[in-house]
C-alpha atoms as a PDB file:
ATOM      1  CA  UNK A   1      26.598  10.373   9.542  1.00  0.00           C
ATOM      2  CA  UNK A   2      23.059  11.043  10.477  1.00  0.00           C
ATOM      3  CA  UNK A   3      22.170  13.325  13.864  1.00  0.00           C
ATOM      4  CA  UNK A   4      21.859  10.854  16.699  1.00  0.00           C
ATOM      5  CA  UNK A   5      18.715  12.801  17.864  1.00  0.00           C
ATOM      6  CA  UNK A   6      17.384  12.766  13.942  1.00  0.00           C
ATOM      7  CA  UNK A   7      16.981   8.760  13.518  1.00  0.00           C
ATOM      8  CA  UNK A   8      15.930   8.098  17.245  1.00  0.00           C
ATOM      9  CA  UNK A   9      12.694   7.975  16.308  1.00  0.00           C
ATOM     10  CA  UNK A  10      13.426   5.316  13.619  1.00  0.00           C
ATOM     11  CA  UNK A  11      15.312   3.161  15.563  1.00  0.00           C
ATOM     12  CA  UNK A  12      12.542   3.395  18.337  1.00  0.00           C
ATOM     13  CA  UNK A  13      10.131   2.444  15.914  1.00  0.00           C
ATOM     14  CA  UNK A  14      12.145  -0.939  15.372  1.00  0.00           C
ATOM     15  CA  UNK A  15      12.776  -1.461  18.654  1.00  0.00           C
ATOM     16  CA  UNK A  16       8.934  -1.387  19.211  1.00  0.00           C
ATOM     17  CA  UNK A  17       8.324  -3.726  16.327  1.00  0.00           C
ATOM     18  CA  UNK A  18      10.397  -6.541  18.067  1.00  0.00           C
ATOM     19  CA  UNK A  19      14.090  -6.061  17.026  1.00  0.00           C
ATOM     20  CA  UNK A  20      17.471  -5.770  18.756  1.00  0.00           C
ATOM     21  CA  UNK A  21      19.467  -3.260  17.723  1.00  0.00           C
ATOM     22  CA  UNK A  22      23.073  -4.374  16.829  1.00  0.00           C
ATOM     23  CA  UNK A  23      25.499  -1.285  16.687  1.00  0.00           C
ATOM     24  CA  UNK A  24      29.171  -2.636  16.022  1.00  0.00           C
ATOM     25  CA  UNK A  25      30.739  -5.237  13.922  1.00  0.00           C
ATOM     26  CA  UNK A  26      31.159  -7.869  16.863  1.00  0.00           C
ATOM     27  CA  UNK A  27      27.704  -7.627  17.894  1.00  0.00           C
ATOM     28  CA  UNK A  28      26.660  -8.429  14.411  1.00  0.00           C
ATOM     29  CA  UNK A  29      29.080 -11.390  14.443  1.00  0.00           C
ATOM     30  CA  UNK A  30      28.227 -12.815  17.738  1.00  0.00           C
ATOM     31  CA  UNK A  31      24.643 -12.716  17.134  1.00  0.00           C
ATOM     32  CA  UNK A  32      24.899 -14.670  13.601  1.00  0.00           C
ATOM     33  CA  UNK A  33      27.936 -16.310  13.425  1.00  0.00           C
ATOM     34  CA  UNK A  34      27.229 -19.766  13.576  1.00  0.00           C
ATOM     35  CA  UNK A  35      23.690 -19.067  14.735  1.00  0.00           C
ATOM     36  CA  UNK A  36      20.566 -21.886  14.523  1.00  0.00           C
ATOM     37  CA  UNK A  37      17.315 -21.156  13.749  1.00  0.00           C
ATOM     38  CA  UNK A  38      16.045 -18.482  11.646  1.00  0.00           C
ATOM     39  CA  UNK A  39      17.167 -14.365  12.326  1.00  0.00           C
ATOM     40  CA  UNK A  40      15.583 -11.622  10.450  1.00  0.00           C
ATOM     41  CA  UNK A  41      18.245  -8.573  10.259  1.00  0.00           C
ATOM     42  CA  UNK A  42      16.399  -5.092   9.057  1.00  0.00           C
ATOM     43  CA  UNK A  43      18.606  -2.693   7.653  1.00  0.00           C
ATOM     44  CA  UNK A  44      17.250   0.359   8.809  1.00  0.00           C
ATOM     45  CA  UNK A  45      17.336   3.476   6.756  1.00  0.00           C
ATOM     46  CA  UNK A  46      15.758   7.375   7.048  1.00  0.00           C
ATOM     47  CA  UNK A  47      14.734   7.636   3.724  1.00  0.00           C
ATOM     48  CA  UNK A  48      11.160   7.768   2.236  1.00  0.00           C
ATOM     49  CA  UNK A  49      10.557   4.237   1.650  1.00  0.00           C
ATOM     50  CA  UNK A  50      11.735   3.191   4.921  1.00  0.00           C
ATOM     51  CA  UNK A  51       9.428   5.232   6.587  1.00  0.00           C
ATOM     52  CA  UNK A  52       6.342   4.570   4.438  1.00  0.00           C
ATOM     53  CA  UNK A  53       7.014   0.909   4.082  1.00  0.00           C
ATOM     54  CA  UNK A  54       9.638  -1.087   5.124  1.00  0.00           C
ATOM     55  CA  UNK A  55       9.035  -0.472   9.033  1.00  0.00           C
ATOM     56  CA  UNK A  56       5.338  -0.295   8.858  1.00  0.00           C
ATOM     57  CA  UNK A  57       5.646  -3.720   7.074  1.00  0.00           C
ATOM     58  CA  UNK A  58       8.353  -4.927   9.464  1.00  0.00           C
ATOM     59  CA  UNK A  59       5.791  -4.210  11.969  1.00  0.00           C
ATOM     60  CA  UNK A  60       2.903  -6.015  10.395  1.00  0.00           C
ATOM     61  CA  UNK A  61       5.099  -8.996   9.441  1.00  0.00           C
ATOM     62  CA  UNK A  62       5.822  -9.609  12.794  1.00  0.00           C
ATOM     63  CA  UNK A  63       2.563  -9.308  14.426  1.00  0.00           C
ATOM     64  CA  UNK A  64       1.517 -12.906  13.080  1.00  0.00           C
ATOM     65  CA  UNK A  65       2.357 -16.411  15.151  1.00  0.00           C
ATOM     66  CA  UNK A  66       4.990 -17.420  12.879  1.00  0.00           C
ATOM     67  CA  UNK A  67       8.203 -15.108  12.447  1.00  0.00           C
ATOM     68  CA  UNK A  68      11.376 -15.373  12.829  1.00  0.00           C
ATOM     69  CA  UNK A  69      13.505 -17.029  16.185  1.00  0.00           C
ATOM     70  CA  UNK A  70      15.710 -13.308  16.023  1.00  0.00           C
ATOM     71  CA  UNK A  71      14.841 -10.487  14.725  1.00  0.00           C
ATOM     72  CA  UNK A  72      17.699  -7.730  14.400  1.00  0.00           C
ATOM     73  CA  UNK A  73      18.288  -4.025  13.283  1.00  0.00           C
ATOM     74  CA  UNK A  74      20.794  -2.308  12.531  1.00  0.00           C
ATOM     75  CA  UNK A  75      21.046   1.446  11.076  1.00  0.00           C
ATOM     76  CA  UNK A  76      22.399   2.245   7.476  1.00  0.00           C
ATOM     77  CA  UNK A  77      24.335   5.791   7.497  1.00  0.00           C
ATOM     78  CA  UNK A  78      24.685   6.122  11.307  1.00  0.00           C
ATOM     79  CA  UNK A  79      25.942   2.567  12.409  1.00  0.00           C
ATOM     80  CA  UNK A  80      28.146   1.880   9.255  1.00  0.00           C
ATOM     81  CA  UNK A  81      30.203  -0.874  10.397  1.00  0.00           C
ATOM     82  CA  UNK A  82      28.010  -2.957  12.169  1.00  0.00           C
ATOM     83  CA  UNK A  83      25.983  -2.234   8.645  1.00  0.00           C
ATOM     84  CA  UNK A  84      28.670  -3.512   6.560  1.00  0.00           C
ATOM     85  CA  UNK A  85      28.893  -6.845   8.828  1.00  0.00           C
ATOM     86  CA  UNK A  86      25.389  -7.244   8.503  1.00  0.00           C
ATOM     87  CA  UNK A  87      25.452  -6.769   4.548  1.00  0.00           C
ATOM     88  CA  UNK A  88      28.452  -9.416   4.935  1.00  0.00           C
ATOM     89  CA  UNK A  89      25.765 -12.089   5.186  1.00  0.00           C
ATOM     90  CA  UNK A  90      23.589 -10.535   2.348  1.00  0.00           C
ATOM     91  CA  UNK A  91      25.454 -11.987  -0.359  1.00  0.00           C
ATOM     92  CA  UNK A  92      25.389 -12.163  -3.355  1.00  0.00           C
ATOM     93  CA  UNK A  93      22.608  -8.633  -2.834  1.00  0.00           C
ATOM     94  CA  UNK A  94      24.067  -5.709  -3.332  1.00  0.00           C
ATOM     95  CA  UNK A  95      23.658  -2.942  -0.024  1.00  0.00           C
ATOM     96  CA  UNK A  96      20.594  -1.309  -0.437  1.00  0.00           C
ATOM     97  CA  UNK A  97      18.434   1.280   2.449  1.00  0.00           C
ATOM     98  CA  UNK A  98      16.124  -0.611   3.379  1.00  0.00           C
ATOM     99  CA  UNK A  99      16.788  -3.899   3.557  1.00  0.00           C
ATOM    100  CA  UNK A 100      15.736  -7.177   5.107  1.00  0.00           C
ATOM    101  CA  UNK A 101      17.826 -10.241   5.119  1.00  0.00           C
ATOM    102  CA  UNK A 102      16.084 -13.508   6.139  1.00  0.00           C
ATOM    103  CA  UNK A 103      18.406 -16.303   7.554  1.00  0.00           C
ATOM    104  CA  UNK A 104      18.367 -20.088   8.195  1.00  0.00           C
ATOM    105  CA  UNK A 105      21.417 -21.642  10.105  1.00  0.00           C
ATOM    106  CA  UNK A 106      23.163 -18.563   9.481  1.00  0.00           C
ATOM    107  CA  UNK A 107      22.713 -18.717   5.816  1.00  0.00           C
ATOM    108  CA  UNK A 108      20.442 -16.341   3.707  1.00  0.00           C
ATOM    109  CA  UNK A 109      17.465 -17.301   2.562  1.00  0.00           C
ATOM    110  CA  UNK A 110      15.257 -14.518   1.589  1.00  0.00           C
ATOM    111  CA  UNK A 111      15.943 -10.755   0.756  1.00  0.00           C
ATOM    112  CA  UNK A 112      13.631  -8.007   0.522  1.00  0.00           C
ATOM    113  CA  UNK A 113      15.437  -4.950  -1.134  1.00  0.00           C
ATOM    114  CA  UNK A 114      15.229  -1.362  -1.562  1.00  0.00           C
ATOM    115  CA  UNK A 115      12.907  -2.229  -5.418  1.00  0.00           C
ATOM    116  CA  UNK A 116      11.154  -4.681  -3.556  1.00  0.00           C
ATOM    117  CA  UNK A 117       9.707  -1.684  -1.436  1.00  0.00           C
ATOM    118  CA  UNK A 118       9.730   1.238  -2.883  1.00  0.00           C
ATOM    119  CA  UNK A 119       5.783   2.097  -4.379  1.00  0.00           C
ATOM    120  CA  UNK A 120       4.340  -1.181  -2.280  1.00  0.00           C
ATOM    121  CA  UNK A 121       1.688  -0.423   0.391  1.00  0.00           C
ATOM    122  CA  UNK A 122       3.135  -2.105   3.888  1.00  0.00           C
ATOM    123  CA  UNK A 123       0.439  -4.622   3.180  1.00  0.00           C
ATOM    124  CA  UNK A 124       1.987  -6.467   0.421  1.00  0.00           C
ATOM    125  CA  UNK A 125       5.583  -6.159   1.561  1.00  0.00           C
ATOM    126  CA  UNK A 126       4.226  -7.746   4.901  1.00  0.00           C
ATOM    127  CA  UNK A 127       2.446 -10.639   2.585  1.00  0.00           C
ATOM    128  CA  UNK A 128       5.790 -11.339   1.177  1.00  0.00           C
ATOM    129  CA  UNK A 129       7.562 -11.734   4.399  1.00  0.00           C
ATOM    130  CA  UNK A 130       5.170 -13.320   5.855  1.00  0.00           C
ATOM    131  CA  UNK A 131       5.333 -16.354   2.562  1.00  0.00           C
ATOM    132  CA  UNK A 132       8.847 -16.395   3.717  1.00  0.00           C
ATOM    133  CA  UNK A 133       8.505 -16.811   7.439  1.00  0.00           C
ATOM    134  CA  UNK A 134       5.977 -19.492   6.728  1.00  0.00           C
ATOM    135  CA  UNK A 135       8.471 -21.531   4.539  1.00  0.00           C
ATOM    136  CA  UNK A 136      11.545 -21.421   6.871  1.00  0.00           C
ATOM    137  CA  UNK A 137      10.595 -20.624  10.145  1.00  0.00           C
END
């Protein structure tokens, strides 16, 4: 489990970008569960690729008109089981850090994984959400 102190400035960082931070299994559940309209859920991570493009892209991605109705967070290797719940709605993707699940209606629609970041400029990975938040939301 990550220093609380360490990944503060991560989760801050998502926080700023527009999301709600969901920290335990039953927030996870009562915020999709049965939920209409479209949710983004951003596994959070401290690694590399995080940092150099999956929040800077977050960021971008939801700086345009058209985004998502929710947009959530929640923090791989610090908040594990609200992780887990979150992942619970991922499937069939593997758990990967970073992550971003798209959903419609409570059901997934789009993924962006750990490959689809690592080595892409925040530019692109913003482009791709950004197709995808155009076509369901």
């Amino acid at each position: 489990m990550y220093d609380p102190r360490l990944v503060e400035p991560m989760r801050k960082e998502a926080r700023d970008a527009g999301c709600q931070e969901l920290l335990t299994p039953t927030d996870v559940h009562n915020a999709l569960k049965n939920e209409k309209g479209t949710a983004l859920v951003f596994v959070n991570s401290v690694c590399g690729c995080a940092a150099g493009g999956a929040r800077p892209a977050l960021r971008l991605a939801l700086g345009t008109q058209k985004r998502p109705t929710k947009i959530y967070t929640v923090f791989a290797g610090q908040d594990r089981e609200a992780t887990a719940a979150a992942r619970e709605y991922f499937a069939p993707y593997q758990p990967s850090s970073p992550q971003m699940g798209l959903l419609k209606d409570g059901k997934l629609v789009h993924m962006v994984q750990r490959h689809d970041i690592e080595g892409r400029p925040p530019a692109v990975i913003a482009a791709d959400l950004q197709k995808a938040f155009d076509q369901h939301c």
